[in-house]
Protein backbone atom coordinates (compact mmCIF):
# COMPACT_ATOMS: atom_id res chain seq x y z
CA UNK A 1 120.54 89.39 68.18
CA UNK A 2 117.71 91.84 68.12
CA UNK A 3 117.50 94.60 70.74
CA UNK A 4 114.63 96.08 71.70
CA UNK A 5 113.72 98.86 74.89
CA UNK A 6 110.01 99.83 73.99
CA UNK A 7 107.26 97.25 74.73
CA UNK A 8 105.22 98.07 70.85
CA UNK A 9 108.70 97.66 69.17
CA UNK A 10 108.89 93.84 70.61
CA UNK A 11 105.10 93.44 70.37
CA UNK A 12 105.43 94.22 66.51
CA UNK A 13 108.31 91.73 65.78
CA UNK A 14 107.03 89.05 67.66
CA UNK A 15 103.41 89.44 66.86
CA UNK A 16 105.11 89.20 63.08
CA UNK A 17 107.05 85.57 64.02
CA UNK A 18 104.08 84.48 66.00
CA UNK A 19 101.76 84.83 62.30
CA UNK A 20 104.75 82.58 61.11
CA UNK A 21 103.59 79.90 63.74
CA UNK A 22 106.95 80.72 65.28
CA UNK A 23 107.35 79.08 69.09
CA UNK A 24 108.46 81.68 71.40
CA UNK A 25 110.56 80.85 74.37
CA UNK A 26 111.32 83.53 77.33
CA UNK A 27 114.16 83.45 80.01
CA UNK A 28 113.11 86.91 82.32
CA UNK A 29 116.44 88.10 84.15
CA UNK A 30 118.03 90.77 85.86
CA UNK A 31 120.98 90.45 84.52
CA UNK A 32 124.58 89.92 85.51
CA UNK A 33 123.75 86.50 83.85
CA UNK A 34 126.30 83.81 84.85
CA UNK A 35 126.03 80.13 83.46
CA UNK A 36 122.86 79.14 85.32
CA UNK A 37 120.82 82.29 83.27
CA UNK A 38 122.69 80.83 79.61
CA UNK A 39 121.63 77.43 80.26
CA UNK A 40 117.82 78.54 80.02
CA UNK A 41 118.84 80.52 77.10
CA UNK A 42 119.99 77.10 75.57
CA UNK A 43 116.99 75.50 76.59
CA UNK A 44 114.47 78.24 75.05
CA UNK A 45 116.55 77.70 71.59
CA UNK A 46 116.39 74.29 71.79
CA UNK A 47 112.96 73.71 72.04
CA UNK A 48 111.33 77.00 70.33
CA UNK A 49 111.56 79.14 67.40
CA UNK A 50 112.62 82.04 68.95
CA UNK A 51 114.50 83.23 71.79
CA UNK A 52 113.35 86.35 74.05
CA UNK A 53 115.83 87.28 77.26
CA UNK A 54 114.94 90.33 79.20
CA UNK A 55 117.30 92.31 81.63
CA UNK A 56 114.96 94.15 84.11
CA UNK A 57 116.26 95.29 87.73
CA UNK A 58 112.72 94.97 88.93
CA UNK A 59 111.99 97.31 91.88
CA UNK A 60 109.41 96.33 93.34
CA UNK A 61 110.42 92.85 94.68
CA UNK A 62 113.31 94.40 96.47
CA UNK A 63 112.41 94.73 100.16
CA UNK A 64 115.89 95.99 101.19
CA UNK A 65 116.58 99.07 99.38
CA UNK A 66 120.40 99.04 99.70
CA UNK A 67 119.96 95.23 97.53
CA UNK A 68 118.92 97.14 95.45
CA UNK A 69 121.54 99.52 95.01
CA UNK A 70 124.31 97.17 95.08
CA UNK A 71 122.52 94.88 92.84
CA UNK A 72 125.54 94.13 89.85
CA UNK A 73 124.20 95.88 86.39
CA UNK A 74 126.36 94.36 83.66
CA UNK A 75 124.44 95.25 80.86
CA UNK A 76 127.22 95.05 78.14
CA UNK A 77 128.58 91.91 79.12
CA UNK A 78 125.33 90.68 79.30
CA UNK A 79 124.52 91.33 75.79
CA UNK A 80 127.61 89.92 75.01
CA UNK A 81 127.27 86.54 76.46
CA UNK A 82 123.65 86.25 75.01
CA UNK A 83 124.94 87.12 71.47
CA UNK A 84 127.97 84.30 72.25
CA UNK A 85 124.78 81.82 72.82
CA UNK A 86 122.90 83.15 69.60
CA UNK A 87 119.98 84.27 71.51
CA UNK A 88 117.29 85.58 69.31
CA UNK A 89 115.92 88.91 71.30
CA UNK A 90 117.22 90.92 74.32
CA UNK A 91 114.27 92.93 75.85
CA UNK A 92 116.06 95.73 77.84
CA UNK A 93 113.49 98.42 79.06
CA UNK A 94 113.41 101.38 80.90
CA UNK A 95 110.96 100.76 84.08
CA UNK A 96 108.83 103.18 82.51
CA UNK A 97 107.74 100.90 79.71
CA UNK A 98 107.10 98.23 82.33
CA UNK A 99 105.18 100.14 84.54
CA UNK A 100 103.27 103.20 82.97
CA UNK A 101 101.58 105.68 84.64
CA UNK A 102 97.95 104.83 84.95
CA UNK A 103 98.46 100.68 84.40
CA UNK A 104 96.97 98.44 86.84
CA UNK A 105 99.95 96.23 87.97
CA UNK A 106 98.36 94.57 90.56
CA UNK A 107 99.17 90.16 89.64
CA UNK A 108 95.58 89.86 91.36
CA UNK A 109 96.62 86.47 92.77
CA UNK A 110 96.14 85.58 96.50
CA UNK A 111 98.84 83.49 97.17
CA UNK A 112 97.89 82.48 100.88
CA UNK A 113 100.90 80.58 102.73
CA UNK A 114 102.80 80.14 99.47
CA UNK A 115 104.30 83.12 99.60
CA UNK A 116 104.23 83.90 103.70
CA UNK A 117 106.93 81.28 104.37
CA UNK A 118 110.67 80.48 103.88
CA UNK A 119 111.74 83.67 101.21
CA UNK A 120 108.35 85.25 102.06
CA UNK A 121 108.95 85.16 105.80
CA UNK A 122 112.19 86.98 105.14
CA UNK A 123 111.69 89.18 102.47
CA UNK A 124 108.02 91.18 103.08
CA UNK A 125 106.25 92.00 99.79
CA UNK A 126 109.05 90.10 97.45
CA UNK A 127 106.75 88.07 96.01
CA UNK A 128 104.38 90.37 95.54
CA UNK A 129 106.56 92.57 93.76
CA UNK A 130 108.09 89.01 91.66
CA UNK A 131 104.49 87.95 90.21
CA UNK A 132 103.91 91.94 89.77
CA UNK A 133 106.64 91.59 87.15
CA UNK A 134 106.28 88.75 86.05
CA UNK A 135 102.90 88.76 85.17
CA UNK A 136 103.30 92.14 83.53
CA UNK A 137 106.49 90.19 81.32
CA UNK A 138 104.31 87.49 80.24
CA UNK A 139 101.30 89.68 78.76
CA UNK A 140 104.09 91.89 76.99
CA UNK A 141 106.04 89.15 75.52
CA UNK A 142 102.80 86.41 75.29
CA UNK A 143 105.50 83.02 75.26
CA UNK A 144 104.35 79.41 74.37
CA UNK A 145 106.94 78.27 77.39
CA UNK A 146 108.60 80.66 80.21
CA UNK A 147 112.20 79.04 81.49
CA UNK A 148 113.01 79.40 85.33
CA UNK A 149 115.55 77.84 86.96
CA UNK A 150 114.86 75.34 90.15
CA UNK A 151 117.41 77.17 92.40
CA UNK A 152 114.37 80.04 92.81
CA UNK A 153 112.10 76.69 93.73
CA UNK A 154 109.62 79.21 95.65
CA UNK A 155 109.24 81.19 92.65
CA UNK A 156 108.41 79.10 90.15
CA UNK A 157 106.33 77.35 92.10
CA UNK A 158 104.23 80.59 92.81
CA UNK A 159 104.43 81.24 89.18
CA UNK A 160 102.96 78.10 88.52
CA UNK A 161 100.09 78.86 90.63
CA UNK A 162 99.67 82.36 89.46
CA UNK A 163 99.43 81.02 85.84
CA UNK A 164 96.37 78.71 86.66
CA UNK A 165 94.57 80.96 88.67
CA UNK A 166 94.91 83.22 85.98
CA UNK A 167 94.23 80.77 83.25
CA UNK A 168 97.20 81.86 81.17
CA UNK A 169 98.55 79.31 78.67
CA UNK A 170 102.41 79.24 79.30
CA UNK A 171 104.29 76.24 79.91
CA UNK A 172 106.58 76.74 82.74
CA UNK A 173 109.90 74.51 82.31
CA UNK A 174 111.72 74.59 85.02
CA UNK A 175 115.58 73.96 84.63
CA UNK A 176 118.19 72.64 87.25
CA UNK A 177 119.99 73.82 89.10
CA UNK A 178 123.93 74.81 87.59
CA UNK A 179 126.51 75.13 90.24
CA UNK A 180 130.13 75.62 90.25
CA UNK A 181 132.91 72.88 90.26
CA UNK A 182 132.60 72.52 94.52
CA UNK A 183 128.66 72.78 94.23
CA UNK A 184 127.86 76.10 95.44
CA UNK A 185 124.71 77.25 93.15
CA UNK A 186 126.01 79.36 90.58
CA UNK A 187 124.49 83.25 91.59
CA UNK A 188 124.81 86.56 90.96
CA UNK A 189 125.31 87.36 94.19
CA UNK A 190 128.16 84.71 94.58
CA UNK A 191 130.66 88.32 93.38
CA UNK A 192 129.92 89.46 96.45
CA UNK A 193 131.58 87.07 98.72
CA UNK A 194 135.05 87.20 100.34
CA UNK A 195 137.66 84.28 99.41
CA UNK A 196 136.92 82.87 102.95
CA UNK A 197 133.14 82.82 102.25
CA UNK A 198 133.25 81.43 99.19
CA UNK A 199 134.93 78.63 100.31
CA UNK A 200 133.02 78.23 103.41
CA UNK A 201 129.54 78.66 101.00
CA UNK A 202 130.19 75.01 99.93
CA UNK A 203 129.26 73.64 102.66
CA UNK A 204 125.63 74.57 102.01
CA UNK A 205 125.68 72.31 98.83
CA UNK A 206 127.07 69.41 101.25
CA UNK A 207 124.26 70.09 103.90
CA UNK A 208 121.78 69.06 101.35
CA UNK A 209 123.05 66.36 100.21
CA UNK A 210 123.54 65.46 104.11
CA UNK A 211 119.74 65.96 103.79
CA UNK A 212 119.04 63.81 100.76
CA UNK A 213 120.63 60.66 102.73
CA UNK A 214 119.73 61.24 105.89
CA UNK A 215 115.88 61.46 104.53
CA UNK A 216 116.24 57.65 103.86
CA UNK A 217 115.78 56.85 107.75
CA UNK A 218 114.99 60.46 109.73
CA UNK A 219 111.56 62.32 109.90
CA UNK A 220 111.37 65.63 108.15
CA UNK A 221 111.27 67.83 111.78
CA UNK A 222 114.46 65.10 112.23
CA UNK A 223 116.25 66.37 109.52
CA UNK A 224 115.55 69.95 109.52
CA UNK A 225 117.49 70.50 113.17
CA UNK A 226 120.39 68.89 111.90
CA UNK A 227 120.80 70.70 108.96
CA UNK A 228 120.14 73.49 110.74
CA UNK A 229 123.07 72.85 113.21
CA UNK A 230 125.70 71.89 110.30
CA UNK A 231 124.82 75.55 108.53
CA UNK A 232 124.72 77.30 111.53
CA UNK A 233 128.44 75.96 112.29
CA UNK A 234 129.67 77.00 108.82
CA UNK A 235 132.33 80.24 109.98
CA UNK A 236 130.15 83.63 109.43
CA UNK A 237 127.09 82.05 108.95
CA UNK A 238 123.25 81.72 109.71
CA UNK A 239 120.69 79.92 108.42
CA UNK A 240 117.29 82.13 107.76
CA UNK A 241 115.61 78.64 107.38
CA UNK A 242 115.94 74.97 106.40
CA UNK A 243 112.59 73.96 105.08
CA UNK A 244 111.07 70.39 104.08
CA UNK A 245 108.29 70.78 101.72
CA UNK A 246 105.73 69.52 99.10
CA UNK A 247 106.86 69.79 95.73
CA UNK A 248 103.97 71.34 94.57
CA UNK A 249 101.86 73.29 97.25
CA UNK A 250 105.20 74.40 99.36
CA UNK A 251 103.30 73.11 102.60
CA UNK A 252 106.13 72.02 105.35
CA UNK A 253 105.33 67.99 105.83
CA UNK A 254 105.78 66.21 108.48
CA UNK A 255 106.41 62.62 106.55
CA UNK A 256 108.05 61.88 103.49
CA UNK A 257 104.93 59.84 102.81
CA UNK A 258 102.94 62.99 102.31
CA UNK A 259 103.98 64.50 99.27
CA UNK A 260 105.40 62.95 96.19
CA UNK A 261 107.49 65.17 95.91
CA UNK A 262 109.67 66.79 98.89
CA UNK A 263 112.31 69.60 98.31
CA UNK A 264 114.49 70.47 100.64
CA UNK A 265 114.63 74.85 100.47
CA UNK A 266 116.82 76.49 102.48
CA UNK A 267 118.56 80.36 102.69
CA UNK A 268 121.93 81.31 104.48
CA UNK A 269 123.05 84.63 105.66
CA UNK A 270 127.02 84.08 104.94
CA UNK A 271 128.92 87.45 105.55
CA UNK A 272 126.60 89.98 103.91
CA UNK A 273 125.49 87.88 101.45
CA UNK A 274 122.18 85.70 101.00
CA UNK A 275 122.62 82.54 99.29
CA UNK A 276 119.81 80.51 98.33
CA UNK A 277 119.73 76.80 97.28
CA UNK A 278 117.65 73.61 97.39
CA UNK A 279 117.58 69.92 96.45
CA UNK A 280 115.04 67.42 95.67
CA UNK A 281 114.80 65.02 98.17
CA UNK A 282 112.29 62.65 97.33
């Protein structure tokens, strides 16, 4: 695996395999990858030529600056477990190579409701500072396909968008969603959680699929106060939100026969420690 920390160093190897008609395939991160991060890895080699992870503790989508802090850098290990999946390129750059002085960084995207509701509700200027990043990523590395996981559904939904708005020709392939053995979505905040909290943190997994049946024969607004009743009964925990929305335009709907697609998105406050997780309903 090739390591690289200055933007012109990766420009000039994979402007090199891109003259070879080489695929590239990118899986952004910020590290202390568990088994939801390799699986995109896995995906990126299996469909592309070559393999490009970064590791970037991106700034400027944290709202709460003690996240930040305790956000778990693992950098070592996490060079180790991409070199156990033969990943092709680790990008691991100082922030000053992502954001130089005097570089317009601005994603120049309105976003509208997208990004006002559910994490954007909670987390003021996240998604601001996410497509700031992310955008800046893409015109560094230039992919054929950027791999995000559906457990961030918001965000690569507004990446999506951002991408045609910005007419930018990267496939987005969106990957499920891995979880652990009692269905908790595997995190990297999951560390962080007592013995008692992890247990109790199943029980978000079991909500939604409470949801995914009981969308058979309730209303949306029907199903959405119940769920929010079972989390907010799980020991140490509050819901931020249990949302009901279209697939594609993240608009809350009010029957399942208005969007082809409805995902069920919701966030929990367990202890001190946000969890995020979703499901396809419909």
């Amino acid at each position: 695996m090739l390591l690289f920390t200055r933007v012109a160093d990766l420009q000039q190897y994979l402007n090199e395999e891109r003259a070879k008609n080489a695929a590239i395939g990118f899986v952004p991160t910020m590290g202390a990858l568990h088994e939801g991060h390799l699986s995109l890895i896995r995906a990126a080699k299996s469909e592309c030529d070559i393999s490009v992870c970064s590791i970037f503790v991106n700034p400027t989508q944290f709202n709460d600056q003690d996240d930040l802090i305790r956000y778990p850098r693992t950098g070592a290990e996490d060079a180790h477990l991409l070199t156990l999946e033969n990943n092709d390129v680790l990008f691991m750059p100082p922030a000053a190579e992502i954001y130089p002085p005097g570089l317009d960084i601005m994603h120049g995207v309105d976003f509208g409701n997208m990004a006002t509701q559910m994490e954007g509700a909670h987390r003021p200027g996240h998604f601001d500072g996410m497509a700031q990043v992310v955008r800046r990523l893409i015109d560094i590395v230039q992919p054929d396909r950027l791999y995000m996981g559906q457990k961030d559904y918001q965000q690569q939904a507004l990446c999506r968008y951002m991408f045609k708005v910005l007419k930018y020709e990267v496939e987005v392939v969106t990957c499920p969603i891995m979880r652990e053995e009692d269905g908790l979505a595997m995190s990297s905040r999951n560390r962080h959680l007592t013995t008692k909290e992890r247990k109790n943190a199943a029980d978000i997994n079991r909500t939604l699929h409470w949801a995914k049946e009981a969308a058979k024969t309730l209303s949306p607004a029907e199903v959405i106060q119940q769920a929010l009743e079972k989390l907010n009964s799980i020991p140490d925990a509050k819901a931020d939100y249990f949302e009901i929305v279209n697939g594609d335009t993240l608009e809350r709907i009010d029957s399942f026969d208005d969007a082809d697609i409805a995902v069920a998105c919701t966030t929990v406050q367990l202890g001190k420690v946000r969890l995020l997780d979703n499901m396809v309903l419909k």
